[in-house]
C-alpha atoms as a PDB file:
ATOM      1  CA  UNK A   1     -36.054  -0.265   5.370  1.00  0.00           C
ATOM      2  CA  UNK A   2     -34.021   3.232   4.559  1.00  0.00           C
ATOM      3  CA  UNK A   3     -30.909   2.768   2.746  1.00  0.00           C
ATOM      4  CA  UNK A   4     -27.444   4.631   2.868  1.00  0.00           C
ATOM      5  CA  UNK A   5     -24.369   5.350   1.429  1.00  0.00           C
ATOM      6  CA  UNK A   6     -22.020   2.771   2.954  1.00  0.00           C
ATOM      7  CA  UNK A   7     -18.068   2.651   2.480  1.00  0.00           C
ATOM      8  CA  UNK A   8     -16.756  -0.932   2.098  1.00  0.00           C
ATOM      9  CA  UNK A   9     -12.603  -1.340   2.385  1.00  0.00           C
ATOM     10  CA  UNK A  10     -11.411  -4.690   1.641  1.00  0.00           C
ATOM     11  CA  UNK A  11      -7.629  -5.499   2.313  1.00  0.00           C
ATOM     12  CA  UNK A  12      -5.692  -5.926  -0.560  1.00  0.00           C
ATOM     13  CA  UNK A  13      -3.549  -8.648  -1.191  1.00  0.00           C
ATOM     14  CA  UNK A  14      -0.016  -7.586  -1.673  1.00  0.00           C
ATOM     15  CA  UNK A  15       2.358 -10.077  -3.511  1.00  0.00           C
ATOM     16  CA  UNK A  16       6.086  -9.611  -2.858  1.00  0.00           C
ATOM     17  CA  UNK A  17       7.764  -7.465  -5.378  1.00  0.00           C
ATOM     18  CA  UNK A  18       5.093  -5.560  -5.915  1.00  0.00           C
ATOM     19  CA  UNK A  19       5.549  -1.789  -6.347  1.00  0.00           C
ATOM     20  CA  UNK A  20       3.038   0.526  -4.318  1.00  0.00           C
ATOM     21  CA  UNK A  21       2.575   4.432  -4.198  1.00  0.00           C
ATOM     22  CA  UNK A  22       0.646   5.577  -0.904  1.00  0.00           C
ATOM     23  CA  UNK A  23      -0.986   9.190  -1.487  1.00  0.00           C
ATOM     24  CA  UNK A  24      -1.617  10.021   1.956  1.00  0.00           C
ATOM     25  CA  UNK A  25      -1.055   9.818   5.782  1.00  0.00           C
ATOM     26  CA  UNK A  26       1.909   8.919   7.544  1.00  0.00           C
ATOM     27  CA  UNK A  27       3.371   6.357   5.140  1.00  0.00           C
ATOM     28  CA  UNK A  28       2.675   8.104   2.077  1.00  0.00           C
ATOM     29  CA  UNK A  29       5.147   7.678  -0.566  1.00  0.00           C
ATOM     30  CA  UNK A  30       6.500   4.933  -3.194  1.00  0.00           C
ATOM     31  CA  UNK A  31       7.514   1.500  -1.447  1.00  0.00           C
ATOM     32  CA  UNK A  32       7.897  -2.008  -2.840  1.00  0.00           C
ATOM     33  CA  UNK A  33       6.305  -5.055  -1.063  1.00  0.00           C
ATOM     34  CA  UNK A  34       9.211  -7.669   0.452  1.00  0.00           C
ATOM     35  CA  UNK A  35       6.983  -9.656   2.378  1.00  0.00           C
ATOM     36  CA  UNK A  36       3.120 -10.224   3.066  1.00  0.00           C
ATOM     37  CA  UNK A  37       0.917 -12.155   5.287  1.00  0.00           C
ATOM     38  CA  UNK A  38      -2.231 -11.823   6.572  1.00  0.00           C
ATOM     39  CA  UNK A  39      -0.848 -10.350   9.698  1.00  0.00           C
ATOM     40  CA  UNK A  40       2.098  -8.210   8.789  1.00  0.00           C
ATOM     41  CA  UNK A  41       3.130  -6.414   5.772  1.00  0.00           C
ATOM     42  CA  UNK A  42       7.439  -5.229   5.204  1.00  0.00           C
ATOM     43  CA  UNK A  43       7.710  -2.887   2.775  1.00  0.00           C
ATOM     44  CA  UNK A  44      11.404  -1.434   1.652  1.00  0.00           C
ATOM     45  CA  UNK A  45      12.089   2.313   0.462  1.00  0.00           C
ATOM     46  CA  UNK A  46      13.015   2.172  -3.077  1.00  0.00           C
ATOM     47  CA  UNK A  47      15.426   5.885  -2.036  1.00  0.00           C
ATOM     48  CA  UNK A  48      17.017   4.597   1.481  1.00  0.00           C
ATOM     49  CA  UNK A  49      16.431   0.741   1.390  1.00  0.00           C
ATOM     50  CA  UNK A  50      15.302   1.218   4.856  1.00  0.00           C
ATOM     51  CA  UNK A  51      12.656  -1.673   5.444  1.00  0.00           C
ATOM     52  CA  UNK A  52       9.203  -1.230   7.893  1.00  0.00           C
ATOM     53  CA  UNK A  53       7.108  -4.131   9.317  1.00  0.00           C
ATOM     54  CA  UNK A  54       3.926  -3.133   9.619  1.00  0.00           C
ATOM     55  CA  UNK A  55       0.180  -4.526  10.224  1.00  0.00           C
ATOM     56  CA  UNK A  56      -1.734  -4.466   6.991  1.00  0.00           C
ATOM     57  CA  UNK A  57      -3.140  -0.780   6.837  1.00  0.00           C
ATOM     58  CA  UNK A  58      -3.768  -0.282   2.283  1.00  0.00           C
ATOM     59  CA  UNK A  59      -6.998  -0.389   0.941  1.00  0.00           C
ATOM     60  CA  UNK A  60      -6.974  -0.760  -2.937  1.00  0.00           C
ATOM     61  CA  UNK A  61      -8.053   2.874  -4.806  1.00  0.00           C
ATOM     62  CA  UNK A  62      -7.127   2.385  -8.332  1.00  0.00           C
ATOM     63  CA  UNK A  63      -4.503   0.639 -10.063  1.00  0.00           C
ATOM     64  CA  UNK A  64      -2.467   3.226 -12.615  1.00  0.00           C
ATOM     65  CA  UNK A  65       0.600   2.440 -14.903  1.00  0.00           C
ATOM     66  CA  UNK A  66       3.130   5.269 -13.783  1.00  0.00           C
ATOM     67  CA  UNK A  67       6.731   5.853 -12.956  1.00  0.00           C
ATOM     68  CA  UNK A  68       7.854   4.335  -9.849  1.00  0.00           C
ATOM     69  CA  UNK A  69       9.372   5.920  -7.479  1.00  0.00           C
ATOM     70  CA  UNK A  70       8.110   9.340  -8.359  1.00  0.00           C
ATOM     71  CA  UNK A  71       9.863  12.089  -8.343  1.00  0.00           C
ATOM     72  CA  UNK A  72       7.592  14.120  -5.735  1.00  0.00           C
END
């Protein structure tokens, strides 16, 4: 049997309080985790304080020590 390259995503499991950067797509950005379930995930804006309910959408890259929020 032939084998292939093969891209496996596994939600992560977000903890409340936790501070996040997204690089890319819509939501990209610095947020911190208020709430998670399997089924929804709220993240607040650390600038506006605005807060977003969404369906879990982040895959785990790489974990980094960095300043949060950036500056970019």
């Amino acid at each position: 049997m032939p084998t292939h390259k093969v891209a496996v995503f596994r939600q992560y499991p977000f903890e409340p309080g936790q501070k996040i950067h997204i690089a890319d797509g819509p939501r990209k950005g610095d947020w911190q985790v208020v709430d998670a379930t399997p089924r929804s995930l709220k993240l607040r804006c650390p600038i506006s304080g605005r807060e977003f309910d969404w369906k879990p959408f982040c895959y785990l890259a790489e974990e980094i020590e960095g300043e949060w929020p950036s500056e970019d």
